[in-house]
Protein backbone atom coordinates (compact mmCIF):
# COMPACT_ATOMS: atom_id res chain seq x y z
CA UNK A 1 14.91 0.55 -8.33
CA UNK A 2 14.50 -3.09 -6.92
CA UNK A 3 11.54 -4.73 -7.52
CA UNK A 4 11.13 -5.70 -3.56
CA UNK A 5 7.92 -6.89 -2.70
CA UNK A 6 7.85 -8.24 0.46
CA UNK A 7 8.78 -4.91 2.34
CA UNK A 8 5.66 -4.25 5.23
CA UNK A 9 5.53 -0.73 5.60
CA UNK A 10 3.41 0.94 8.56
CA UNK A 11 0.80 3.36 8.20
CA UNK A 12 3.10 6.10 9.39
CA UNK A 13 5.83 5.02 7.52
CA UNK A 14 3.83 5.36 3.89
CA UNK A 15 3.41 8.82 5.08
CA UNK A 16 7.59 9.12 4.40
CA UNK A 17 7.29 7.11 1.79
CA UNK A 18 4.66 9.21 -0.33
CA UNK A 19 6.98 12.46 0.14
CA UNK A 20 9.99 10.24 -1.14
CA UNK A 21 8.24 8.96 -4.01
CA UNK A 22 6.77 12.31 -5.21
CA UNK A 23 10.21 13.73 -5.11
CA UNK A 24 12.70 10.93 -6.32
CA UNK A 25 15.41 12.28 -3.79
CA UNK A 26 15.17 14.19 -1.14
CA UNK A 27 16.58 14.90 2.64
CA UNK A 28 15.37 14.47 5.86
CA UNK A 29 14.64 18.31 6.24
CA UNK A 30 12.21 18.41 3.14
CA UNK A 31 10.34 15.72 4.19
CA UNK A 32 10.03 16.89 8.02
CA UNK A 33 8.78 20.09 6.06
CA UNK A 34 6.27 18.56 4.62
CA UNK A 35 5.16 15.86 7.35
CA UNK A 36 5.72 18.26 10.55
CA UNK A 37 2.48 19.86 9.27
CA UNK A 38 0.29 17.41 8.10
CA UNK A 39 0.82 15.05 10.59
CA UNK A 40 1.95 17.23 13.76
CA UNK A 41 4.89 15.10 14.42
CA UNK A 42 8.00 16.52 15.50
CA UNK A 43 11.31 16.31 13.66
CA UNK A 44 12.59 13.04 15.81
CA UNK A 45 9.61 11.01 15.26
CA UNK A 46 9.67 11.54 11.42
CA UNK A 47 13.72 11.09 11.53
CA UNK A 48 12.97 7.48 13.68
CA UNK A 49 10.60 6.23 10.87
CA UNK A 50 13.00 7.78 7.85
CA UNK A 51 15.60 4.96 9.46
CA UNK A 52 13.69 2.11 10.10
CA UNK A 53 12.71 2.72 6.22
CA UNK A 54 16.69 2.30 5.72
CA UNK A 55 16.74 -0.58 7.96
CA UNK A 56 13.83 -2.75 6.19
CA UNK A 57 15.65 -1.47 3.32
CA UNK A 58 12.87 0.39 1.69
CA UNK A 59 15.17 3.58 1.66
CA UNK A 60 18.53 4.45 0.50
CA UNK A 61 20.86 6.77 1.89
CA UNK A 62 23.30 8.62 0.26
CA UNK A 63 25.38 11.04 1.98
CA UNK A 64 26.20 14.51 0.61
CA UNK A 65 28.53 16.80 2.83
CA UNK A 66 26.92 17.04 6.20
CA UNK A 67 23.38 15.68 4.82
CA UNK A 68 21.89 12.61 3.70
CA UNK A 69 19.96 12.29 0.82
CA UNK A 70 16.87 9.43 0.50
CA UNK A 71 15.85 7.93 -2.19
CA UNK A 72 13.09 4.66 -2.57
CA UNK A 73 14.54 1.29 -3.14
CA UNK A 74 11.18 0.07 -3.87
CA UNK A 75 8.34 1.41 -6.26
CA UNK A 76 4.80 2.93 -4.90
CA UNK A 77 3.04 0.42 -6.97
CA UNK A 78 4.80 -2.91 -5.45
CA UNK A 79 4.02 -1.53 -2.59
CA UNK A 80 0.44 -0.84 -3.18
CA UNK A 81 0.55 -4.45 -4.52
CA UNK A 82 1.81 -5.82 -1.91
CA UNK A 83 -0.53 -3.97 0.31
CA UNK A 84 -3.54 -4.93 -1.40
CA UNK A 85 -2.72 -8.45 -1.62
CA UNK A 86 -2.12 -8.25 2.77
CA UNK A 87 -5.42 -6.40 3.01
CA UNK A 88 -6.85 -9.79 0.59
CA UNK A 89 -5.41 -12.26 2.67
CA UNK A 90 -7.19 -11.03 5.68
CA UNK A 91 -10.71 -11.62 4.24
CA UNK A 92 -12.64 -14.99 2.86
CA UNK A 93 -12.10 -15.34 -1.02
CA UNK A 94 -15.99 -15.24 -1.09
CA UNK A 95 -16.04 -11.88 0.53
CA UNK A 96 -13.58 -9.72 -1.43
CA UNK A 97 -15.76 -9.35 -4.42
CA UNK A 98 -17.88 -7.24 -1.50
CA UNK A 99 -14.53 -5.28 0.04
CA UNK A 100 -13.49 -3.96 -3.65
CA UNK A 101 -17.65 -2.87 -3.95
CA UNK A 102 -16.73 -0.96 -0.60
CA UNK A 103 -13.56 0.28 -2.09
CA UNK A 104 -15.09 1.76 -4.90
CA UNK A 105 -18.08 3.17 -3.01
CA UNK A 106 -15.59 5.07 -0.51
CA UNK A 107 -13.29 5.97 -3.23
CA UNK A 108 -13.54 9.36 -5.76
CA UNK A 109 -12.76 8.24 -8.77
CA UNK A 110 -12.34 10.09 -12.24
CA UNK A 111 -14.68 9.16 -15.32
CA UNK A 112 -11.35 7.80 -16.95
CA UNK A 113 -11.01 5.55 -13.95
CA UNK A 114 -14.05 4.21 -13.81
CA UNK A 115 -14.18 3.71 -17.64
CA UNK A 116 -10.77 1.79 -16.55
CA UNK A 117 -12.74 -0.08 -14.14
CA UNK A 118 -15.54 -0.87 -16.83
CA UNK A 119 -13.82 -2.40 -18.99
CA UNK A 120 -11.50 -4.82 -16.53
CA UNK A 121 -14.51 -6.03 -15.34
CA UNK A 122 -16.07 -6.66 -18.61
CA UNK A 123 -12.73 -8.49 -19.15
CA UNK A 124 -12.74 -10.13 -15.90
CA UNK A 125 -16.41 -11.42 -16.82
CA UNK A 126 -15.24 -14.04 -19.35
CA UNK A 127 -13.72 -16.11 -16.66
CA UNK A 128 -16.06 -15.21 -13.65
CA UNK A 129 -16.54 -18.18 -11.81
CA UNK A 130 -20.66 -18.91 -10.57
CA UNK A 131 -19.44 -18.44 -6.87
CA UNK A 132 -15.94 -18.32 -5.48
CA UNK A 133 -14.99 -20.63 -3.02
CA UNK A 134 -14.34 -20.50 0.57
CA UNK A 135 -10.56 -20.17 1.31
CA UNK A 136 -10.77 -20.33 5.08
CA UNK A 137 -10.08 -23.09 7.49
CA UNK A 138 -12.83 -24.23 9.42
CA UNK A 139 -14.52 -21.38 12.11
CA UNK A 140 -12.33 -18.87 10.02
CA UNK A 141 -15.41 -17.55 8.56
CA UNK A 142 -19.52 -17.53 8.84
CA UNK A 143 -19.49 -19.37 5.28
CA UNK A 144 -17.14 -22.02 6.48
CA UNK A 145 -19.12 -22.69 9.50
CA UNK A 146 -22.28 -23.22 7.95
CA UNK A 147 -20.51 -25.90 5.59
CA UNK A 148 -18.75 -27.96 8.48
């Protein structure tokens, strides 16, 4: 599997993505299965987004007799990476400390995960800076206003 990083998949498209993933390879039957009742969307809809996926080239297609079989050409976590760092770009450097706080308040999390947590911050702690700087250009930000 490529190690594509740069691949901006939509909400509803993670939703194919997530059934692909859990199953390594699968076709377009088994994941309208799964999808037509979760999500309520009909068999065309889910087929539309399975071949954009091909077209960004987040999917590959393999045919097999009168079916095609999909399988991810790029991981769940680059993708969550790559997600995460879009969400971070969106914000003030100053204010993601707070949106990761928010994460982790809306987010169920196991003991071993937060024990995971514990410890990269303790980590994390030896290089903390005193405050992070403003990244934002100026009137990008209530910070960056008060400064210019």
């Amino acid at each position: 599997m490529e190690t594509i990083t740069s691949i901006k998949i939509t909400e509803a498209e993670w939703e194919i993505m997530r059934v692909v993933w859990a199953s390594g390879t699968v076709t377009s039957r088994e994941i309208v299965k799964v999808l037509e009742n979760k999500k309520q969307w009909k068999s065309a809809t889910i087929k539309t987004l399975i071949g954009r996926l091909v077209d960004k080239k987040a999917l590959m297609t393999t045919k097999d007799g009168n079916k095609f079989i999909y399988s991810a050409l790029v991981t769940e976590e680059n993708s969550m990476e790559f997600y995460t760092d879009d969400i971070f770009s969106r914000v003030c450097d100053k204010q993601r400390g707070q949106l990761i706080a928010n994460m982790v308040m809306d987010t169920v999390l196991s003991k071993s995960d937060i024990d995971r947590l514990r410890k990269l911050l303790e980590q994390k702690e030896m290089t903390a800076l005193d405050e992070v700087p403003c990244n934002c250009i100026a009137g990008q930000c209530e910070c960056n206003l008060s400064h210019h």
